[in-house]
Structure formats: C-alpha cells, structure tokens
N, C-alpha and C. Protein backbone atom coordinates (compact mmCIF):
# COMPACT_ATOMS: atom_id res chain seq x y z
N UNK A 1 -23.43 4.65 13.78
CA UNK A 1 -22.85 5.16 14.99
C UNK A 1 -22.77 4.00 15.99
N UNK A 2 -21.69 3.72 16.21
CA UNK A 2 -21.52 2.69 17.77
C UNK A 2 -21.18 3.30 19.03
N UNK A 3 -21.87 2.22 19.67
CA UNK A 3 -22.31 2.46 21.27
C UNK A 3 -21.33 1.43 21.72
N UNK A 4 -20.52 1.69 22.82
CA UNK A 4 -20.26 0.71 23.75
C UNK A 4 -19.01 1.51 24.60
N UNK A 5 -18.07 0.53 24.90
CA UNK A 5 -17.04 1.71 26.29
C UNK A 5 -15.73 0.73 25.57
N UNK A 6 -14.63 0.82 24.73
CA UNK A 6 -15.03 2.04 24.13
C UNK A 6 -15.76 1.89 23.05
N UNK A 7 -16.00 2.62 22.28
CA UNK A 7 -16.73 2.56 20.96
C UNK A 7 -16.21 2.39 20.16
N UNK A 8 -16.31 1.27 18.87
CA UNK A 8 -15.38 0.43 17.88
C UNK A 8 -17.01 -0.05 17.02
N UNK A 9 -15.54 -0.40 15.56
CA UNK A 9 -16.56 -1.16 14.85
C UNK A 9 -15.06 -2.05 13.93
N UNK A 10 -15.99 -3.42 13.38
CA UNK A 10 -14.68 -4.25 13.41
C UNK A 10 -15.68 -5.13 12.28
N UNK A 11 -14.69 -5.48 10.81
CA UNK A 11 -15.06 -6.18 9.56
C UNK A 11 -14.15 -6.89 9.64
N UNK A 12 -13.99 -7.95 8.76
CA UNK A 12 -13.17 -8.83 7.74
C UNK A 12 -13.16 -8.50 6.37
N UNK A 13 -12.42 -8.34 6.58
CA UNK A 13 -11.60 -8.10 4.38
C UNK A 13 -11.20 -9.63 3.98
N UNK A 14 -11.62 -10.09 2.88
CA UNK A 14 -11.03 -11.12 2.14
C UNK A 14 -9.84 -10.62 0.87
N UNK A 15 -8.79 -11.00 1.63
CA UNK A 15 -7.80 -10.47 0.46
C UNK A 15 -6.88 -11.64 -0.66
N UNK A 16 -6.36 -11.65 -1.52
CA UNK A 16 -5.76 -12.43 -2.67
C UNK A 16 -4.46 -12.13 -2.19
N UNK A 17 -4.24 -12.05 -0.90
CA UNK A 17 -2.49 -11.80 -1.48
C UNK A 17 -2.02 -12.40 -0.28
N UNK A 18 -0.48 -13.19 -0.78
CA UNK A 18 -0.16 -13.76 0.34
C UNK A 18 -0.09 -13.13 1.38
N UNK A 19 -0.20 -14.02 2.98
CA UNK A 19 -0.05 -13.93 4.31
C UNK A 19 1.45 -13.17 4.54
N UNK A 20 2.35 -13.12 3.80
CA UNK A 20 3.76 -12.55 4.11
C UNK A 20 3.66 -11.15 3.02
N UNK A 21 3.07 -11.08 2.61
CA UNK A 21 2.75 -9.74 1.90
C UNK A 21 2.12 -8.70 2.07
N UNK A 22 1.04 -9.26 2.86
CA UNK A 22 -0.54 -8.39 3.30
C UNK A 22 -0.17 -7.17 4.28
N UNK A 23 0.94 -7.05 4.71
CA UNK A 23 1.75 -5.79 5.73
C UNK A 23 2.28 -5.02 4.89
N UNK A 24 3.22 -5.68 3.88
CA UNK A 24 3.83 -4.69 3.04
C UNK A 24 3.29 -4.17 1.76
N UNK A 25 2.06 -4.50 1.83
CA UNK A 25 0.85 -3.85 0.87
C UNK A 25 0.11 -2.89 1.43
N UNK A 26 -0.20 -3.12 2.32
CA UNK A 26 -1.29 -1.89 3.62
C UNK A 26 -0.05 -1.07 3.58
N UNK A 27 0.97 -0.66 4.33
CA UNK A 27 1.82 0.04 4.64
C UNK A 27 1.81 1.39 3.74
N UNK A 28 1.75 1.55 2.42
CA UNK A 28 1.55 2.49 1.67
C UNK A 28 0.44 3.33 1.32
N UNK A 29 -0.75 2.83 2.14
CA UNK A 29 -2.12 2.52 2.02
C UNK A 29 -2.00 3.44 3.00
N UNK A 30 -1.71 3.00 4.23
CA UNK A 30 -1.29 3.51 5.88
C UNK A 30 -0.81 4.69 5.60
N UNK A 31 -0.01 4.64 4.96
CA UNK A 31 0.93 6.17 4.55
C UNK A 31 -0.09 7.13 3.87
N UNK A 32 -0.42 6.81 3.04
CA UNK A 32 -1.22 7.82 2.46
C UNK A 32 -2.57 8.25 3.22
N UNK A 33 -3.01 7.67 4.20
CA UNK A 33 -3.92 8.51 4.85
C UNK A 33 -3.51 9.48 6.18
N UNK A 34 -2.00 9.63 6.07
CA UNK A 34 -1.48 10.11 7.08
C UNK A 34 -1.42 9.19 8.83
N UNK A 35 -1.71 8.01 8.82
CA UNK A 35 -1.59 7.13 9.67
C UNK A 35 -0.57 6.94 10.61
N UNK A 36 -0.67 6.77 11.84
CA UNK A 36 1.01 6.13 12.44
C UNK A 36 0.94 4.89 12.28
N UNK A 37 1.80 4.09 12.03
CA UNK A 37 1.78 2.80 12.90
C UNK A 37 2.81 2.90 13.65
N UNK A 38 2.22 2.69 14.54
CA UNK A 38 2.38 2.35 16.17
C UNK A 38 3.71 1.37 16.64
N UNK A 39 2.78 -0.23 16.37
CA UNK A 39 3.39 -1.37 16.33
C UNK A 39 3.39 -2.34 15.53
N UNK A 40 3.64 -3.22 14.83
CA UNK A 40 3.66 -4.08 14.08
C UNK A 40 4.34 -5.95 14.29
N UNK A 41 3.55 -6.97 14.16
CA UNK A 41 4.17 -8.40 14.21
C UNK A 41 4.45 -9.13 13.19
N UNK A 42 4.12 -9.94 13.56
CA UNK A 42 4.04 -11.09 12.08
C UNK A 42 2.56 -10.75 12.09
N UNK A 43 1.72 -10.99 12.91
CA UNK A 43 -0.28 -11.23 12.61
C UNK A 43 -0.95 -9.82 12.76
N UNK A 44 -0.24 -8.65 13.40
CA UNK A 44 -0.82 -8.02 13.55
C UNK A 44 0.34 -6.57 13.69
N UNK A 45 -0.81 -5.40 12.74
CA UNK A 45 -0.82 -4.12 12.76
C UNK A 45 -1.48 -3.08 13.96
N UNK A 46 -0.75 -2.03 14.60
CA UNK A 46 -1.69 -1.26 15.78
C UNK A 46 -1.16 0.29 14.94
N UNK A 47 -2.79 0.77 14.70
CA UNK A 47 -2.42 1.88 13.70
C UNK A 47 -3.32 3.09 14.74
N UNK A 48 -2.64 4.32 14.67
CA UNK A 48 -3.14 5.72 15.44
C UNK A 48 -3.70 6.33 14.01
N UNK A 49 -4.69 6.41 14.25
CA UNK A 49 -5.66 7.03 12.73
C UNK A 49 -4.98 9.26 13.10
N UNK A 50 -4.59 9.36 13.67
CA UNK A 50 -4.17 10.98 14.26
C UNK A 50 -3.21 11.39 15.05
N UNK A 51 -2.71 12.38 14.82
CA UNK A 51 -1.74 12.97 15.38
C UNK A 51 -2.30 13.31 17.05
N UNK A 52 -1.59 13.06 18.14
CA UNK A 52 -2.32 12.99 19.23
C UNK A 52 -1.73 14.33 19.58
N UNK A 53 -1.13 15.15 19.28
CA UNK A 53 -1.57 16.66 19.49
C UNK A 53 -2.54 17.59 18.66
N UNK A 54 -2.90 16.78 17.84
CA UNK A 54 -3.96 17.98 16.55
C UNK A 54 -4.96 17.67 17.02
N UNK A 55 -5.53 16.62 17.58
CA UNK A 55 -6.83 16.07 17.37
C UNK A 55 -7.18 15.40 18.81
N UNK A 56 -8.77 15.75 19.06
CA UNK A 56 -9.04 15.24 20.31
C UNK A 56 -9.73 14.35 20.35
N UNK A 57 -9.96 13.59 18.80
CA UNK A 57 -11.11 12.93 18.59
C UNK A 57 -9.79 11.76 18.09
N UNK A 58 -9.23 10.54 18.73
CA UNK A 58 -8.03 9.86 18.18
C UNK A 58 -8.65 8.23 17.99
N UNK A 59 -8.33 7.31 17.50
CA UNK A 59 -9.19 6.20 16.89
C UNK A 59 -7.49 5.00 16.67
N UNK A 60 -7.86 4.39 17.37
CA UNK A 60 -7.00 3.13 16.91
C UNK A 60 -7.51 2.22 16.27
N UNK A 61 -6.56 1.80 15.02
CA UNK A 61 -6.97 0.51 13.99
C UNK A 61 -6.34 -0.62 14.26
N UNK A 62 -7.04 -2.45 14.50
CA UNK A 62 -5.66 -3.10 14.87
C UNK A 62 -6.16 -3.81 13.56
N UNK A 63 -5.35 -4.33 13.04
CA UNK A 63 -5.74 -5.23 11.83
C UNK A 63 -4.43 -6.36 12.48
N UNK A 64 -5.72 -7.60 11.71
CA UNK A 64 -5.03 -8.47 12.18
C UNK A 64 -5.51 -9.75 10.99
N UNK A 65 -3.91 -10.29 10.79
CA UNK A 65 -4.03 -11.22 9.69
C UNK A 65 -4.56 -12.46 10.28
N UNK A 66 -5.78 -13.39 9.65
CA UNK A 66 -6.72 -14.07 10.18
C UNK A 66 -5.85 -15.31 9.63
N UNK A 67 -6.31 -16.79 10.15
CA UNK A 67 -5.68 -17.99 9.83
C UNK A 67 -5.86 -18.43 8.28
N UNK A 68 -7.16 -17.72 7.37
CA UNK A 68 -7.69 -18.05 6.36
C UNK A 68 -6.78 -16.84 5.24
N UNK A 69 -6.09 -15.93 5.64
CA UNK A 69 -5.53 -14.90 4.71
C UNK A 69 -5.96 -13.77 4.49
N UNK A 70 -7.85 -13.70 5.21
CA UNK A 70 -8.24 -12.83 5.45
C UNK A 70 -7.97 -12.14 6.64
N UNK A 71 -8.00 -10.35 6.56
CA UNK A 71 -7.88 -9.75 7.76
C UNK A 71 -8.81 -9.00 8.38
N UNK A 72 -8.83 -9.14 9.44
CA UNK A 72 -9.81 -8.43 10.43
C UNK A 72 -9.32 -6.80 11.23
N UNK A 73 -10.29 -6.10 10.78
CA UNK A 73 -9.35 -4.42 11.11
C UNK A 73 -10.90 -4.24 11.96
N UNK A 74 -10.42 -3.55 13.06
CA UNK A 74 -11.03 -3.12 13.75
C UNK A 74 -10.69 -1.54 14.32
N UNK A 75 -11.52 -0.86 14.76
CA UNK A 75 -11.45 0.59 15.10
C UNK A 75 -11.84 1.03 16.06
N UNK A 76 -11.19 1.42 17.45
CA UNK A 76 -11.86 1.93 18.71
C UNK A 76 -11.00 3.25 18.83
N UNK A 77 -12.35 3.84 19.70
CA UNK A 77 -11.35 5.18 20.36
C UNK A 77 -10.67 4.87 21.40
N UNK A 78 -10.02 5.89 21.04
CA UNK A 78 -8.52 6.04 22.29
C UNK A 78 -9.00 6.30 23.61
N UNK A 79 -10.02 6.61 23.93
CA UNK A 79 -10.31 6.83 25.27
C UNK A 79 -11.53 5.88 25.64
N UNK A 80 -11.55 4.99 26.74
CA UNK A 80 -12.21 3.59 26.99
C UNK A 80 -13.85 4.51 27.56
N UNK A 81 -13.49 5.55 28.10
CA UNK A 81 -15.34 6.40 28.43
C UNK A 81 -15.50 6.85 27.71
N UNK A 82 -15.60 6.95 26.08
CA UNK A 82 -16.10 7.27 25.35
C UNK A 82 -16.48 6.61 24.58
N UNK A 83 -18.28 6.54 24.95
CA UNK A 83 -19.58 5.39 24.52
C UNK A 83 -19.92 5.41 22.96
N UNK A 84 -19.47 6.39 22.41
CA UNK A 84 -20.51 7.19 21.04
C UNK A 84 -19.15 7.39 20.02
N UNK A 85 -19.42 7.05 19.01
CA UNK A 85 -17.92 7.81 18.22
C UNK A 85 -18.41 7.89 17.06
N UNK A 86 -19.87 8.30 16.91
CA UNK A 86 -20.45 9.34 16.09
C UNK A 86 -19.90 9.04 14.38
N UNK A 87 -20.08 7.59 14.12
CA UNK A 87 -19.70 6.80 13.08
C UNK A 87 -18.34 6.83 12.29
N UNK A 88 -17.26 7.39 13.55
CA UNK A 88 -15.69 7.95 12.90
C UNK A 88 -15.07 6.29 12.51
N UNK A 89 -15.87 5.57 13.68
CA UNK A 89 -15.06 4.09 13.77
C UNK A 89 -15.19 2.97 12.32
N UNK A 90 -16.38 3.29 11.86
CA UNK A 90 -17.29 2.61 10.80
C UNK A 90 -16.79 3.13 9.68
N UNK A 91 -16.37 4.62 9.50
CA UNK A 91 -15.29 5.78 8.58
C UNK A 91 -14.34 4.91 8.20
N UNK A 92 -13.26 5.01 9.64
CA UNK A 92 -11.93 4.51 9.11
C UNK A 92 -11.79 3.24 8.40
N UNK A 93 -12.70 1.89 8.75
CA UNK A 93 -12.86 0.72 8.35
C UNK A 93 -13.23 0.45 7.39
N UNK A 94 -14.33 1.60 6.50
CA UNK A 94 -14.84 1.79 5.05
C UNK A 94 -13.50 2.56 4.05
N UNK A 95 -13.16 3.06 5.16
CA UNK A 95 -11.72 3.76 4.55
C UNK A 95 -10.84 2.77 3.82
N UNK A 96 -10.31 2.29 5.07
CA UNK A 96 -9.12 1.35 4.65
C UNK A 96 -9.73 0.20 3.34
N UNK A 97 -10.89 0.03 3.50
CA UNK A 97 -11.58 -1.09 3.02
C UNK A 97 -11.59 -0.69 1.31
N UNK A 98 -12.09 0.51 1.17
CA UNK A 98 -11.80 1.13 0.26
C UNK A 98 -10.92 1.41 -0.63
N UNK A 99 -9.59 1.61 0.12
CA UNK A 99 -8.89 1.81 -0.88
C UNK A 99 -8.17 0.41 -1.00
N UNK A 100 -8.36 -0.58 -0.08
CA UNK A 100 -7.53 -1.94 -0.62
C UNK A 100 -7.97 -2.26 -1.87
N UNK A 101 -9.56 -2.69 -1.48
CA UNK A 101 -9.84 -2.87 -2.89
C UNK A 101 -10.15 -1.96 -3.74
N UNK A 102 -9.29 -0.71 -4.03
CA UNK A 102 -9.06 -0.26 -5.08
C UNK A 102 -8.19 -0.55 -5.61
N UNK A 103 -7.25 -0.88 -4.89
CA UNK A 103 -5.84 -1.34 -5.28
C UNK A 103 -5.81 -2.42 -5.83
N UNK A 104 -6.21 -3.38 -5.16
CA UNK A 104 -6.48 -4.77 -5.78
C UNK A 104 -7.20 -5.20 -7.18
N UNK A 105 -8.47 -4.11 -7.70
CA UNK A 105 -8.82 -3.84 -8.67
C UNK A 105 -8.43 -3.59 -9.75
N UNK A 106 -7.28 -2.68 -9.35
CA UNK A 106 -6.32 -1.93 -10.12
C UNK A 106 -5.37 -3.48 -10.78
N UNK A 107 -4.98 -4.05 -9.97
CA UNK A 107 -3.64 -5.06 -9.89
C UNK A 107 -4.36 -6.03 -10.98
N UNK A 108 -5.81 -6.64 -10.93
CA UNK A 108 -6.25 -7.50 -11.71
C UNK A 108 -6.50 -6.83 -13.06
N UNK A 109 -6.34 -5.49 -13.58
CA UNK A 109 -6.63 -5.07 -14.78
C UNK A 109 -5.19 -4.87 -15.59
C-alpha cells in the first residue's frame, strides 16, 4: 500500500524489443485490460486504468521508454488528495508487468 499525495508506485521493466516497437507491443496488452490510452509520443504512453464514469477509484499509468530500452511505468491516482491507494497502484504495475513478460516468454519458445 502507498502513501503519499498522490499515491503511486513506479518499476522498470527490462525489455528485448526494439525502442520503435515497445508501443506497438503494449498497445494490445493495453487493450486487453480494458485500458484508455489517453496520449501517446515517441517516449511516452499516458494510460486511464478506468472508465471515469464506472469507477471512483481511477489510476493513471505513464510508461515511459527509458534511454537504455528499458521502460519505466508508473501508477498514480487521479485525484492528487488521495494519500492511500490501498495497493491498486502496485496491482496495475504487477499487472502490466505480468503480462509483458508473458508475452515475451511466449515469443522466445
């Protein structure tokens, strides 16, 4: 569970796949957990983990492609006074984390 204003939690993934690829690999990934994305660059993804009318509990993901090929995804709530996010933030990041490298697992067999 993280504490802070707002409340986030934020890894690095080491990934095998090129820097011009690593968007259009997540993207389907994104899709299947019912995800928005938001916005998108060359370095960086801004993902709404929820529909902001279903849910009052809403979580933004920014992933962001690092200089080394690895990316850094991070997870805060949508609302900056809310201290506690009751380990949803640490969720989504094991989430995503999860199924990359399932995928990637998959790709080397």
């Amino acid at each position: 569970m993280a504490f802070g204003f707002p409340a986030y939690h934020q890894e690095k993934i080491d990934l095998t796949i090129p820097r011009n690829k690593i968007f259009s690999f997540l993207e389907p990934i994104i899709g299947s957990f019912s995800w928005s994305i938001l916005e998108s660059t060359e370095n960086q993804m801004l993902v709404r983990t929820k529909d902001r009318l279903l849910s009052e509990h809403i979580e933004y993901v920014r992933i962001t492609i690092l200089p080394s090929g690895s990316i850094q995804v991070r997870s805060e709530c949508e609302y900056f006074l809310t201290c506690f996010d009751w380990g949803r933030n640490k969720k989504n990041v094991r989430k995503l984390q999860s199924a990359i490298h399932g995928i990637l697992s998959q790709m080397r067999e």
